[in-house]
C-alpha atoms as a PDB file:
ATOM      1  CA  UNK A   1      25.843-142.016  -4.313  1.00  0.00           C
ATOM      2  CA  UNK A   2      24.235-144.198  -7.245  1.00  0.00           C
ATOM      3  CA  UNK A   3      27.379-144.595  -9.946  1.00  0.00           C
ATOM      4  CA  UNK A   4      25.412-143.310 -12.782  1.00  0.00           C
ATOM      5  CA  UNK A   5      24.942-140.531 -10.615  1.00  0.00           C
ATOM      6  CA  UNK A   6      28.881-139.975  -9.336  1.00  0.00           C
ATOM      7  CA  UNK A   7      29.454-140.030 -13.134  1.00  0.00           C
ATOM      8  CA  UNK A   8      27.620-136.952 -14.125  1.00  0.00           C
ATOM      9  CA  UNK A   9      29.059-135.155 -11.102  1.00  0.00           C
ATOM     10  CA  UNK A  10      32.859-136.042 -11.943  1.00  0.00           C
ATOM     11  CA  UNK A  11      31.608-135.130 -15.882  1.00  0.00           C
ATOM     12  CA  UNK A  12      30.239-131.888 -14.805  1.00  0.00           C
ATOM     13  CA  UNK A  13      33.436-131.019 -12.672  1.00  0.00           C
ATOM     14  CA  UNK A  14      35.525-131.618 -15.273  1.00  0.00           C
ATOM     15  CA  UNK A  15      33.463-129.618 -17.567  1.00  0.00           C
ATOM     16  CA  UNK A  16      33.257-126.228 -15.351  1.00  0.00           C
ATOM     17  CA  UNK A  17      37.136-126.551 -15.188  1.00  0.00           C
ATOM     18  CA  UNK A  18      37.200-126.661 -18.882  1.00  0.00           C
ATOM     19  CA  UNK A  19      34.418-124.007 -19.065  1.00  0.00           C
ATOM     20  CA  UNK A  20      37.433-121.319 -17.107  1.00  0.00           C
ATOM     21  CA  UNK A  21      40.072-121.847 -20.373  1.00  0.00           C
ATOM     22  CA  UNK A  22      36.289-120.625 -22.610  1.00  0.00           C
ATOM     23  CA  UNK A  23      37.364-123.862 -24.724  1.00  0.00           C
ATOM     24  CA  UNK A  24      33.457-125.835 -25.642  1.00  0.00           C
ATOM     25  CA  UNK A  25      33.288-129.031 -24.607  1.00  0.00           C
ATOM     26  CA  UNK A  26      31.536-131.138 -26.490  1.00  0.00           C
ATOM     27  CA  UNK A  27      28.715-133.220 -25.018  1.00  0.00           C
ATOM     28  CA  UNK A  28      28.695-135.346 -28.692  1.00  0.00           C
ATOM     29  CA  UNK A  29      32.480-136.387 -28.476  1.00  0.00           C
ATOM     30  CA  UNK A  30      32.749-139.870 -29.240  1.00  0.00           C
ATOM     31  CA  UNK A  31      34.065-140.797 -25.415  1.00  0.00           C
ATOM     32  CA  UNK A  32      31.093-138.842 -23.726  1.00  0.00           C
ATOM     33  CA  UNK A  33      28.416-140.314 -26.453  1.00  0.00           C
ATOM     34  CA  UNK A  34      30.022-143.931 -25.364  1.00  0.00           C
ATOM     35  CA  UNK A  35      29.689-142.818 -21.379  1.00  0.00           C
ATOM     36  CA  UNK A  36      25.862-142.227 -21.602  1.00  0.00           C
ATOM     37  CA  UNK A  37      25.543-145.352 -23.247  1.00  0.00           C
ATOM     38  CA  UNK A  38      27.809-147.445 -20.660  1.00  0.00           C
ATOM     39  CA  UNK A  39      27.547-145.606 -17.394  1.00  0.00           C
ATOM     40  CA  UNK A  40      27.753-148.999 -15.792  1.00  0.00           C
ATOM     41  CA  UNK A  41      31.411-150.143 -17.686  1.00  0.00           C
ATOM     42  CA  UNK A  42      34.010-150.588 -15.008  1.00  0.00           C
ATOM     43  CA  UNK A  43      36.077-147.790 -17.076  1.00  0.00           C
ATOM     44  CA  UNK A  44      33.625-145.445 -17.131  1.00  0.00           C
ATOM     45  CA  UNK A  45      34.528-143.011 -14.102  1.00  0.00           C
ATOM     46  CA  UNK A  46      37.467-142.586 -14.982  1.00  0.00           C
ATOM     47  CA  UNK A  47      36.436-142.262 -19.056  1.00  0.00           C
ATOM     48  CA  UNK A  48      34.406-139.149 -16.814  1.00  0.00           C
ATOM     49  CA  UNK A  49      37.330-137.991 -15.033  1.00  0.00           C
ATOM     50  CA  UNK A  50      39.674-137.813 -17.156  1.00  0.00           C
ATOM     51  CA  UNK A  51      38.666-137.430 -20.889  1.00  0.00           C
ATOM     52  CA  UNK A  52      35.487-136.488 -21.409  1.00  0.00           C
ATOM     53  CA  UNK A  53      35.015-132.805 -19.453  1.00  0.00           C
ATOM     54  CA  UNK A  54      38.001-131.821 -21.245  1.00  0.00           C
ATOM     55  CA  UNK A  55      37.818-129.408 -24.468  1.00  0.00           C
ATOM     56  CA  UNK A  56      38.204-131.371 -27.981  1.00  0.00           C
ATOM     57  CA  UNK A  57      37.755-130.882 -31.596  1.00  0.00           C
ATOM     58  CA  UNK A  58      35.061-131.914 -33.449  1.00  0.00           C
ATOM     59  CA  UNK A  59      36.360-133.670 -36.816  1.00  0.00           C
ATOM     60  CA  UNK A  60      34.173-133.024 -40.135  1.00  0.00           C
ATOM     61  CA  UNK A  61      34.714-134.860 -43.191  1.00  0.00           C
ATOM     62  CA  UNK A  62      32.386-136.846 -45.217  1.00  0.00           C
ATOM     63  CA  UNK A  63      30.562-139.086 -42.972  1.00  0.00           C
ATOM     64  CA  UNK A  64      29.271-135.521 -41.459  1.00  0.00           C
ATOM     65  CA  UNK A  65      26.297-135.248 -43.922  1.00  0.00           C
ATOM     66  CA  UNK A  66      24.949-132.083 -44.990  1.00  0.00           C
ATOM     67  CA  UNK A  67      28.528-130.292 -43.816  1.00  0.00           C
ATOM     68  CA  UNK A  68      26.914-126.331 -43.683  1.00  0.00           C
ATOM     69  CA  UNK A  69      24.434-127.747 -41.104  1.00  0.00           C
ATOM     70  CA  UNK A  70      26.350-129.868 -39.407  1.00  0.00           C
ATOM     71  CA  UNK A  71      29.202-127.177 -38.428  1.00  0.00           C
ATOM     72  CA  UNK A  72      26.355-124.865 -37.823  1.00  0.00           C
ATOM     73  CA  UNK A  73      24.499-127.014 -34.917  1.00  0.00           C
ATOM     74  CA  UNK A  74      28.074-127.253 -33.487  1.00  0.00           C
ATOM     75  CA  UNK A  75      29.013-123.958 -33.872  1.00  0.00           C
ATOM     76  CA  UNK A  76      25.622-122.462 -32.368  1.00  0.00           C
ATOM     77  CA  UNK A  77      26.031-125.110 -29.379  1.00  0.00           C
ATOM     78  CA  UNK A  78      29.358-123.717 -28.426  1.00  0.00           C
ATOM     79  CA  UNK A  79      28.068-120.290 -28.756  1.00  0.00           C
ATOM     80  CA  UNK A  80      24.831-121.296 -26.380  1.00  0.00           C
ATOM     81  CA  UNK A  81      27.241-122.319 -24.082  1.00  0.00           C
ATOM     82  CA  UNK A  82      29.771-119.113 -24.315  1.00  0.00           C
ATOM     83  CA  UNK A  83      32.621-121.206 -25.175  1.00  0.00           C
ATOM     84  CA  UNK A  84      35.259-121.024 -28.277  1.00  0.00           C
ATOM     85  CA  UNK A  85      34.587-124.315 -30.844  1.00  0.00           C
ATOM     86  CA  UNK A  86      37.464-126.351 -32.089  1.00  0.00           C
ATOM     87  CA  UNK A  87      36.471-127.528 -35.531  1.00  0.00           C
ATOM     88  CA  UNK A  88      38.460-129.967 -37.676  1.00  0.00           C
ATOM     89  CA  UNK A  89      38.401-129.710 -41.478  1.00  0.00           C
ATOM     90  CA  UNK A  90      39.206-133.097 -42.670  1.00  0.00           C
ATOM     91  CA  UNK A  91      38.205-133.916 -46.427  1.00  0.00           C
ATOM     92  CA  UNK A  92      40.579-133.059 -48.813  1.00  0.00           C
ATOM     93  CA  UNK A  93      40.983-135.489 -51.640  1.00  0.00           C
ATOM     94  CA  UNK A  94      43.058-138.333 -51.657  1.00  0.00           C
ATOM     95  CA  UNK A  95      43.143-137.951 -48.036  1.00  0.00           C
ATOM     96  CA  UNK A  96      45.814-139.654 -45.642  1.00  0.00           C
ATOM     97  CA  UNK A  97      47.583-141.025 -48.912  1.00  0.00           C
ATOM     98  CA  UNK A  98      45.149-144.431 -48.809  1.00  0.00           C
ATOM     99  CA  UNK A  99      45.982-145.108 -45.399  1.00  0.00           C
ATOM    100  CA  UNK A 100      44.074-145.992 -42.442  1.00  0.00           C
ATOM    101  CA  UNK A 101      42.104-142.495 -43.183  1.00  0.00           C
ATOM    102  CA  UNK A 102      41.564-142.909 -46.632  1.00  0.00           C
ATOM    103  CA  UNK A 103      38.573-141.131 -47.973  1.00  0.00           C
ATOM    104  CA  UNK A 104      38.099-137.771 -48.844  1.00  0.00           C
ATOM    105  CA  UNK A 105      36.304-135.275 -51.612  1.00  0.00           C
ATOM    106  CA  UNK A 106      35.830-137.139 -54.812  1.00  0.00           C
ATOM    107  CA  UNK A 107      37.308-134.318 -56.643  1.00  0.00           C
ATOM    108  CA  UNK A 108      38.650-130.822 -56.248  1.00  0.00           C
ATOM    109  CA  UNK A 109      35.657-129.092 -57.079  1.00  0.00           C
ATOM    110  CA  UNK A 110      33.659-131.388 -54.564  1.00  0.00           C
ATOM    111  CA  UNK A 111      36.137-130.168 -51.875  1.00  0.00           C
ATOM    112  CA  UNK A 112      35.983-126.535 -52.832  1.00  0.00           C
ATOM    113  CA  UNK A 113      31.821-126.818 -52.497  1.00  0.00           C
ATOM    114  CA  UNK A 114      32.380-128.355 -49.073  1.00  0.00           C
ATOM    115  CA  UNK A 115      35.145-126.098 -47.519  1.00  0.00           C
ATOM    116  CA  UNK A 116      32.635-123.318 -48.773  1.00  0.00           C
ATOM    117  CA  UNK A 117      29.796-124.394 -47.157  1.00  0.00           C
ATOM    118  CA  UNK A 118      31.867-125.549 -44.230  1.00  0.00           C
ATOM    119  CA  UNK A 119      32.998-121.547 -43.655  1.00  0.00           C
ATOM    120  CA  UNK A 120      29.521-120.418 -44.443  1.00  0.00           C
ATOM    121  CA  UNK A 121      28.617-123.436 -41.229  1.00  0.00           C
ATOM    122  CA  UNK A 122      30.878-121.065 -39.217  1.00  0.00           C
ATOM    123  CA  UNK A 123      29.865-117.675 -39.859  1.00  0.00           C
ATOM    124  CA  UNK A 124      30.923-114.405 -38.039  1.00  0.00           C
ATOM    125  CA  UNK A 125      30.734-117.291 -35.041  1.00  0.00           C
ATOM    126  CA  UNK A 126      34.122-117.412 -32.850  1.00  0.00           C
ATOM    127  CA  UNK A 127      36.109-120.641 -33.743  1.00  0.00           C
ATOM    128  CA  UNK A 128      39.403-122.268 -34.117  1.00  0.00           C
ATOM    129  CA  UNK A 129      39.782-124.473 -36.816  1.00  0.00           C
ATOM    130  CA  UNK A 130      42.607-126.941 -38.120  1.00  0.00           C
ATOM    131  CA  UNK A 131      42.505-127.380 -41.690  1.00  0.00           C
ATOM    132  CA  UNK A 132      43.253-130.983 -43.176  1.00  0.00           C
ATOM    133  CA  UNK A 133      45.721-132.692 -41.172  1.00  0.00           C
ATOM    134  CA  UNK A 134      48.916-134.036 -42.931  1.00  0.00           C
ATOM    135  CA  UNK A 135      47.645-132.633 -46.396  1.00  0.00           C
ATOM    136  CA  UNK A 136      51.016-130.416 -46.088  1.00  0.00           C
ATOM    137  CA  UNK A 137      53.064-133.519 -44.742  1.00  0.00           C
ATOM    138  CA  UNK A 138      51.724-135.821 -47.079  1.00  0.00           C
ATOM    139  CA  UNK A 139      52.310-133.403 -50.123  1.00  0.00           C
ATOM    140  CA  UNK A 140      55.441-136.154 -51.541  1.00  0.00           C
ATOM    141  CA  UNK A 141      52.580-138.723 -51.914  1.00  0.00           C
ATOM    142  CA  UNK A 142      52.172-137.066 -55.117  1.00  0.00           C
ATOM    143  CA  UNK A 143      54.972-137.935 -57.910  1.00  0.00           C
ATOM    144  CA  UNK A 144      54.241-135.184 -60.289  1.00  0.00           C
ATOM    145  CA  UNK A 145      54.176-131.524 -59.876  1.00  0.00           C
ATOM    146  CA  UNK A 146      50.716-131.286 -60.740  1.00  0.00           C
ATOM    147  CA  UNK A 147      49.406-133.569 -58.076  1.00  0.00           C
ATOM    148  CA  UNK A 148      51.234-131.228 -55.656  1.00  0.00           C
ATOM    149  CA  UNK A 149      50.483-127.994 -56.992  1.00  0.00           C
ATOM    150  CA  UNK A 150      46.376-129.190 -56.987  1.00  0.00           C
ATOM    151  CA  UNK A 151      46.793-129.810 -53.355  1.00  0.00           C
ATOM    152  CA  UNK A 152      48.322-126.634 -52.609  1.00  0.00           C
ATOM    153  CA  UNK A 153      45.913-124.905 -54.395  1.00  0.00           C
ATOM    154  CA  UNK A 154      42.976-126.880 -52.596  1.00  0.00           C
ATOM    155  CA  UNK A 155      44.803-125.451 -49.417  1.00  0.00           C
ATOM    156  CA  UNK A 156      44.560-122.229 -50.260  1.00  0.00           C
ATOM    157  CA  UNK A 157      41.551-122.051 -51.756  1.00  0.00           C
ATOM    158  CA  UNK A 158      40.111-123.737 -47.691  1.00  0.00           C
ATOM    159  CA  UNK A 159      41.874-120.970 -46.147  1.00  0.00           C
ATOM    160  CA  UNK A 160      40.301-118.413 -48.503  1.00  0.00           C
ATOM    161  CA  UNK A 161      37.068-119.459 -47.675  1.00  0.00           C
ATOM    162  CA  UNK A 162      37.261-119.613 -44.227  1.00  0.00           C
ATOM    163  CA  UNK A 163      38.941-115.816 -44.040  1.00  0.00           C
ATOM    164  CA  UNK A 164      35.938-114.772 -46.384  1.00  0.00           C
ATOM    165  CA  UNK A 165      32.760-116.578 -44.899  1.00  0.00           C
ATOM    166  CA  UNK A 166      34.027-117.140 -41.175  1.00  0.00           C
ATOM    167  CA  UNK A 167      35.891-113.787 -40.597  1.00  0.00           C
ATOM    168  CA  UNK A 168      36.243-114.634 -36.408  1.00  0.00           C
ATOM    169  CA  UNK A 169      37.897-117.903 -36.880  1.00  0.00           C
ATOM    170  CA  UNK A 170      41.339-118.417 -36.343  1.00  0.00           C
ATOM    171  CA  UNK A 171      42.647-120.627 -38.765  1.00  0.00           C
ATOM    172  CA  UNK A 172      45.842-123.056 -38.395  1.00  0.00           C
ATOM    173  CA  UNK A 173      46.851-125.024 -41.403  1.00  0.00           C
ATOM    174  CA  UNK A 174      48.411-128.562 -40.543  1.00  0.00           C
ATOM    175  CA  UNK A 175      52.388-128.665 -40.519  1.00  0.00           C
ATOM    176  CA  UNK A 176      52.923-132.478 -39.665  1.00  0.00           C
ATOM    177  CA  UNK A 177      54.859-133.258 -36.554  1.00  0.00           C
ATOM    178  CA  UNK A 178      57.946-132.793 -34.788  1.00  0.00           C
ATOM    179  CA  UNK A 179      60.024-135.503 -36.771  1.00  0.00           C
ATOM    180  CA  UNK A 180      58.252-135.684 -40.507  1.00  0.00           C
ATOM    181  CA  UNK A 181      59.250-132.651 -42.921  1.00  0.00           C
ATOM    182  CA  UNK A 182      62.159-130.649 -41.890  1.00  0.00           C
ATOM    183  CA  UNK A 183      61.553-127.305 -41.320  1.00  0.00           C
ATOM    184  CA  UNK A 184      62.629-125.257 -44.071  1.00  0.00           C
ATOM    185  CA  UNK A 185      60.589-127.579 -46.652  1.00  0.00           C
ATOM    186  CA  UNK A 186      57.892-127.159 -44.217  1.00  0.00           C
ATOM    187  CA  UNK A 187      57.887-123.323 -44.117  1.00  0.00           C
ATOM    188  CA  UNK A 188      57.788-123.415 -48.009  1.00  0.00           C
ATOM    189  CA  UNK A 189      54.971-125.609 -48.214  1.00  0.00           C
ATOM    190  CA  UNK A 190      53.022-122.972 -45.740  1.00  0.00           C
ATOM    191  CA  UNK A 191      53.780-120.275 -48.149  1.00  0.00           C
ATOM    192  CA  UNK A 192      52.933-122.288 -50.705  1.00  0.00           C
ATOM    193  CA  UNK A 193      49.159-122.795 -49.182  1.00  0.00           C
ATOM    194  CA  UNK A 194      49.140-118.677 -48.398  1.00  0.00           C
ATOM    195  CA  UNK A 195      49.984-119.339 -44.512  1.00  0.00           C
ATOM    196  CA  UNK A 196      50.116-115.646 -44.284  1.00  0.00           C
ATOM    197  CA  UNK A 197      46.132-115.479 -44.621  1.00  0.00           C
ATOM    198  CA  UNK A 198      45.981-117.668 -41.533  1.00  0.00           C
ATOM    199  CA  UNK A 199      46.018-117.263 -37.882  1.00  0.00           C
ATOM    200  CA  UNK A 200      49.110-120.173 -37.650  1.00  0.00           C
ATOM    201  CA  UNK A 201      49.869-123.269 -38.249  1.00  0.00           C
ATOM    202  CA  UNK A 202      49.093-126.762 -36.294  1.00  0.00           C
ATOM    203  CA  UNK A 203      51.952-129.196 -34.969  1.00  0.00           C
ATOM    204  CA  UNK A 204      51.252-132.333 -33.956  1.00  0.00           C
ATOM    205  CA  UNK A 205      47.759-133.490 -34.621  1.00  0.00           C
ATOM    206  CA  UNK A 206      47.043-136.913 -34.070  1.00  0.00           C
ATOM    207  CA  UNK A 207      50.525-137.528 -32.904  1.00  0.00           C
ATOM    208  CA  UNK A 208      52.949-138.093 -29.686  1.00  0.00           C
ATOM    209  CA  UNK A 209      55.249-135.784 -29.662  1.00  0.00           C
ATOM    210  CA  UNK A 210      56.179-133.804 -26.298  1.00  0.00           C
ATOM    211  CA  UNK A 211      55.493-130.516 -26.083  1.00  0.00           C
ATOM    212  CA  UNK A 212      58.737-129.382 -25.551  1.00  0.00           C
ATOM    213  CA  UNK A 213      59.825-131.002 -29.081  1.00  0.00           C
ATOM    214  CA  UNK A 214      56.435-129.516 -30.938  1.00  0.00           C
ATOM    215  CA  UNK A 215      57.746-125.928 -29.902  1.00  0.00           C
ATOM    216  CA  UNK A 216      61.037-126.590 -31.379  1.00  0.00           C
ATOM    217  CA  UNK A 217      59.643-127.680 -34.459  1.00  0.00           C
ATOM    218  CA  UNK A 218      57.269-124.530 -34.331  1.00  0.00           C
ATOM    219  CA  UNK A 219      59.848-122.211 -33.832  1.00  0.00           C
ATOM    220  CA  UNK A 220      62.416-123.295 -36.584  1.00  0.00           C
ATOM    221  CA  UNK A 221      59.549-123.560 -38.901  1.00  0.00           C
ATOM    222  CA  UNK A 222      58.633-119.605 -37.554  1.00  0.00           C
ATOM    223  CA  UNK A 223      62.304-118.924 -37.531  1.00  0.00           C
ATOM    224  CA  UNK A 224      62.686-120.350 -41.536  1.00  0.00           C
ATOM    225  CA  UNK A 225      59.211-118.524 -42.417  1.00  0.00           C
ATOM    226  CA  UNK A 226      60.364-114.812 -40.830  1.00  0.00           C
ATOM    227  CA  UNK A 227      63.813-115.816 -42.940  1.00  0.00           C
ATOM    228  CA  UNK A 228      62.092-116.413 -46.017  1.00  0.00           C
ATOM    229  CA  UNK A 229      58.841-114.793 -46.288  1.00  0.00           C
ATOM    230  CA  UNK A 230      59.267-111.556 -43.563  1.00  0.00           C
ATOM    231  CA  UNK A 231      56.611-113.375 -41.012  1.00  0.00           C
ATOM    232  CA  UNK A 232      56.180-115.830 -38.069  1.00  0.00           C
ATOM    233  CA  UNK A 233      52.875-117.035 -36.859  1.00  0.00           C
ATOM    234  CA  UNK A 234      50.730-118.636 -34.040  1.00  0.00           C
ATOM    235  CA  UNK A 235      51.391-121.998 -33.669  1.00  0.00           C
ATOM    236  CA  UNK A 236      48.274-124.788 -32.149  1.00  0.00           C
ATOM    237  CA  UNK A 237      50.119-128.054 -30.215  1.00  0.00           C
ATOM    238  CA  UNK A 238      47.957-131.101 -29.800  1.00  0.00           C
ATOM    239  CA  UNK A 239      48.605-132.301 -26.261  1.00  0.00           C
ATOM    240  CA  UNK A 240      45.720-134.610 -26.527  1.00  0.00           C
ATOM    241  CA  UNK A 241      48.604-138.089 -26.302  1.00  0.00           C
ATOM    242  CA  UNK A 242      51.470-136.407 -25.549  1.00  0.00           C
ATOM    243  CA  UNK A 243      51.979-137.158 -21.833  1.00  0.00           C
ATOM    244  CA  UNK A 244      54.911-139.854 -22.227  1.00  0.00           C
ATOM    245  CA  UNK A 245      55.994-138.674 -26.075  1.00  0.00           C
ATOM    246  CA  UNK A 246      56.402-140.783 -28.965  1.00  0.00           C
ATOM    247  CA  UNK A 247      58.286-144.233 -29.740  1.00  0.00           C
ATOM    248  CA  UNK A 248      58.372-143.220 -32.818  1.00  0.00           C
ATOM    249  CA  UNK A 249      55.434-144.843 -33.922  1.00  0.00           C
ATOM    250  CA  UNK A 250      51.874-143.490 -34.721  1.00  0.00           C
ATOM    251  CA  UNK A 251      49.195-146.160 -35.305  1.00  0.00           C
ATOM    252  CA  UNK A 252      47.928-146.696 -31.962  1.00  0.00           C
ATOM    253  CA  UNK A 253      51.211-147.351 -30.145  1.00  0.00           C
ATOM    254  CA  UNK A 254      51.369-149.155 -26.490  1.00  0.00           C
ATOM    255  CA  UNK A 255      52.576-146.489 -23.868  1.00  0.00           C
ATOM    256  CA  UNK A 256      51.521-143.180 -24.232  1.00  0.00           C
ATOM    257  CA  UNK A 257      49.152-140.802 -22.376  1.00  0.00           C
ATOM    258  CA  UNK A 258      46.952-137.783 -22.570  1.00  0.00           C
ATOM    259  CA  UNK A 259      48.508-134.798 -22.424  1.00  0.00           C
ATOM    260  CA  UNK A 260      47.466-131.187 -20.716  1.00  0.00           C
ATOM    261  CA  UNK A 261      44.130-130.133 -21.271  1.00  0.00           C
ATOM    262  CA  UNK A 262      43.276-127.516 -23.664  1.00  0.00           C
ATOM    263  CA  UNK A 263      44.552-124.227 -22.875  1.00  0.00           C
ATOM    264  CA  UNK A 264      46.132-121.210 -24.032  1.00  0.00           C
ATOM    265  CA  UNK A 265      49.726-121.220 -23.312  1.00  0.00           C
ATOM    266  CA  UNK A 266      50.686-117.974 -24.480  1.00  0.00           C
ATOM    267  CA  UNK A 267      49.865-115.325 -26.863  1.00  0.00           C
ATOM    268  CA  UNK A 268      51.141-117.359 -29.996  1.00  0.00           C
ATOM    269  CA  UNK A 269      50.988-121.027 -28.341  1.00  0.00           C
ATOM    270  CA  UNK A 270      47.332-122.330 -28.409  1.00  0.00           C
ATOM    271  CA  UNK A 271      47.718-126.103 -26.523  1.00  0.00           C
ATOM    272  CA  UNK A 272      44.606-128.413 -27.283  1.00  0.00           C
ATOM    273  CA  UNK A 273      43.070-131.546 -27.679  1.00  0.00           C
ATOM    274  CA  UNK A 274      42.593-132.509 -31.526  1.00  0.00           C
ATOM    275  CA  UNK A 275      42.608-135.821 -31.169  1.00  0.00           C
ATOM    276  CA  UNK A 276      40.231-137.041 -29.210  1.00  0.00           C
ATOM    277  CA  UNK A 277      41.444-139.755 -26.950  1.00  0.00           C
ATOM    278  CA  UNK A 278      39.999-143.160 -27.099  1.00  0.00           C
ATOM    279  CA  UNK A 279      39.379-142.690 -31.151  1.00  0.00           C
ATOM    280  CA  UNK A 280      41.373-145.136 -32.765  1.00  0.00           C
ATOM    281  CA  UNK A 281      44.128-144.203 -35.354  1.00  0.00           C
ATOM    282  CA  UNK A 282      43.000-147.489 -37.616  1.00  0.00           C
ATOM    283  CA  UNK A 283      42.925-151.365 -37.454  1.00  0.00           C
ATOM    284  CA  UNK A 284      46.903-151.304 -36.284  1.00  0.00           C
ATOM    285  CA  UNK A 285      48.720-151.541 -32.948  1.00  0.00           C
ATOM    286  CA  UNK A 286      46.726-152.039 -29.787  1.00  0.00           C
ATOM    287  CA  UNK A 287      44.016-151.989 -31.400  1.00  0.00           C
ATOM    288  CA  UNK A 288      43.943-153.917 -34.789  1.00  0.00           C
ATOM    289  CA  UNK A 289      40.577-154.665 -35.203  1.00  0.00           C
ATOM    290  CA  UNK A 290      39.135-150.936 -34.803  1.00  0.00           C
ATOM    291  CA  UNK A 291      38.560-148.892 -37.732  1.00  0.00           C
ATOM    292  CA  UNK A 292      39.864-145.321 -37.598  1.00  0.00           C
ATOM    293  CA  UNK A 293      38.184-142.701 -35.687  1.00  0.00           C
ATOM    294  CA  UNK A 294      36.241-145.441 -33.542  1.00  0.00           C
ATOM    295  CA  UNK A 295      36.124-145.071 -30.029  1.00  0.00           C
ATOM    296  CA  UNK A 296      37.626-147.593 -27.764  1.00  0.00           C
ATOM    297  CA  UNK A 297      37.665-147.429 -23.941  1.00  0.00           C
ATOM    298  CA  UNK A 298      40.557-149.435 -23.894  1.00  0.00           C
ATOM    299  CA  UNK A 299      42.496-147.353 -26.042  1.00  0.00           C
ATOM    300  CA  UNK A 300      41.490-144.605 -23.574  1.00  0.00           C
ATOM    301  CA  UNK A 301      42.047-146.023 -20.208  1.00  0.00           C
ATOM    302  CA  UNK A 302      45.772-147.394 -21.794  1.00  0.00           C
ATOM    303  CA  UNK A 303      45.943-143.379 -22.731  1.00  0.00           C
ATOM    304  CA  UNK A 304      44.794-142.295 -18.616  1.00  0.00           C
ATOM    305  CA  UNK A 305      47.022-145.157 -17.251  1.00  0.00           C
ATOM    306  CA  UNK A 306      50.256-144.611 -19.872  1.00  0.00           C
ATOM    307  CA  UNK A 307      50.414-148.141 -20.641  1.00  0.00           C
END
């Protein structure tokens, strides 16, 4: 069999195995839109194999153009197809702190008129959707209380919209990771954004973390929220690097590996790929030359191969 061929039969496999957890897998992710355009690369059958069949989120922030559209062609795609979307909300202002993700709304009233037409993208459409990743974690960026209570506000004001214009989504508002914000400040912060108007909250996103360790964050950040507030909630686990955990760092780091595929675990544990393997956390670690959110086949085959 012709290799360009072998690909799209080990790319199709994978897909109808991710097609049985009713996750969409998207034909646009960064690996598979690399594969089409380097079927020949030594690494691409196993880019096939292993990554790109597999159910991932779709990250929209502003390099996504008109943002109502944009979630819409997505969102109509996955519903072609008869499979759940995984959508990524990821504009906020002042995002990532001026990090290697640095960008964002201009202002909060920008954000507000994207979230909205980001829900209105969704629709009555099935989704899940992680809203802005380490906004919550990143909240002590901001020195004064104002800074803090404008983010919070923003935070609510996503998950508003999204319970408003996209009724069938199930919403998860980004609680950091494993080893970030203890618990109990994290359960406040949740309240703080109206938590209780969401499906859950997301652990992990982005980061290494074992499994294992993300549930034990969940639950004491469940166990502080039923303490404080009278309520627990869903919790949604990136496994998309987890495979060997962390080393405690988090900027492309040497040594870790994909995780399990996207899948529901339980009734309140959603596992799934947000991250998409391959895309670069920024121009740091084994990779210092590649900007943030850029694929790079070596990044993924050192993710397959846990090296």
């Amino acid at each position: 069999m012709r290799r360009c061929c072998l690909l799209v039969v080990l790319a199709l496999l994978s897909v109808q195995q991710a097609r049985a957890a009713g996750f969409y897998v998207d034909p646009y992710s960064d690996a598979a839109t690399w594969l089409r355009a380097h079927p020949g690369d030594p690494s691409a059958a196993r880019i096939a194999r292993s990554i790109v069949g597999v159910p991932m989120a779709r990250w929209f922030g502003n390099w996504s153009g008109d943002i109502r559209q944009a979630v819409e062609t997505f969102v109509a795609a996955a519903g072609a197809a008869r499979q759940t979307p995984v959508l990524v909300s990821y504009n906020i202002p002042d995002r990532d702190c001026g990090g290697q993700s640095a960008g964002g709304a201009a202002q909060a009233s920008s954000y507000r008129d994207w979230i909205t037409a980001f829900s209105l993208g969704i629709g009555t459409n099935k989704a899940v959707v992680v809203v802005e990743p380490d906004a919550l974690a990143q909240l002590d960026c901001f020195k004064a209380d104002d800074g803090r209570a404008a983010r919070l506000d923003l935070l609510s004001y996503a998950i508003s919209r999204l319970r408003q214009s996209a009724p069938a989504a199930e919403v998860y508002l980004d609680a950091g990771n494993a080893n970030w914000v203890p618990a109990d400040v994290m359960a406040k912060r949740l309240a703080s954004a109206d938590i209780a108007e969401a499906k859950g909250f997301s652990i992990n996103v982005s980061n290494f973390y074992t499994t294992e360790q993300s549930l034990a964050y969940a639950e004491a950040v469940n166990a502080a929220l039923e303490k404080q507030y009278g309520y627990r909630k869903s919790v949604i686990i990136d496994t998309s690097r987890n495979g060997n955990g962390s080393n405690g760092e988090w900027c492309n780091p040497a040594g870790r590996k994909i995780g399990v595929p996207t899948a529901v675990a339980t009734d309140g544990v959603l596992l799934a790929w947000i991250k998409p393997p391959g895309d670069s956390d920024g121009a740091c670690g084994t990779a210092p030359t590649m900007p943030a959110g850029t694929f790079s086949p070596d990044l993924a085959i050192h993710l397959i191969d846990g090296n």
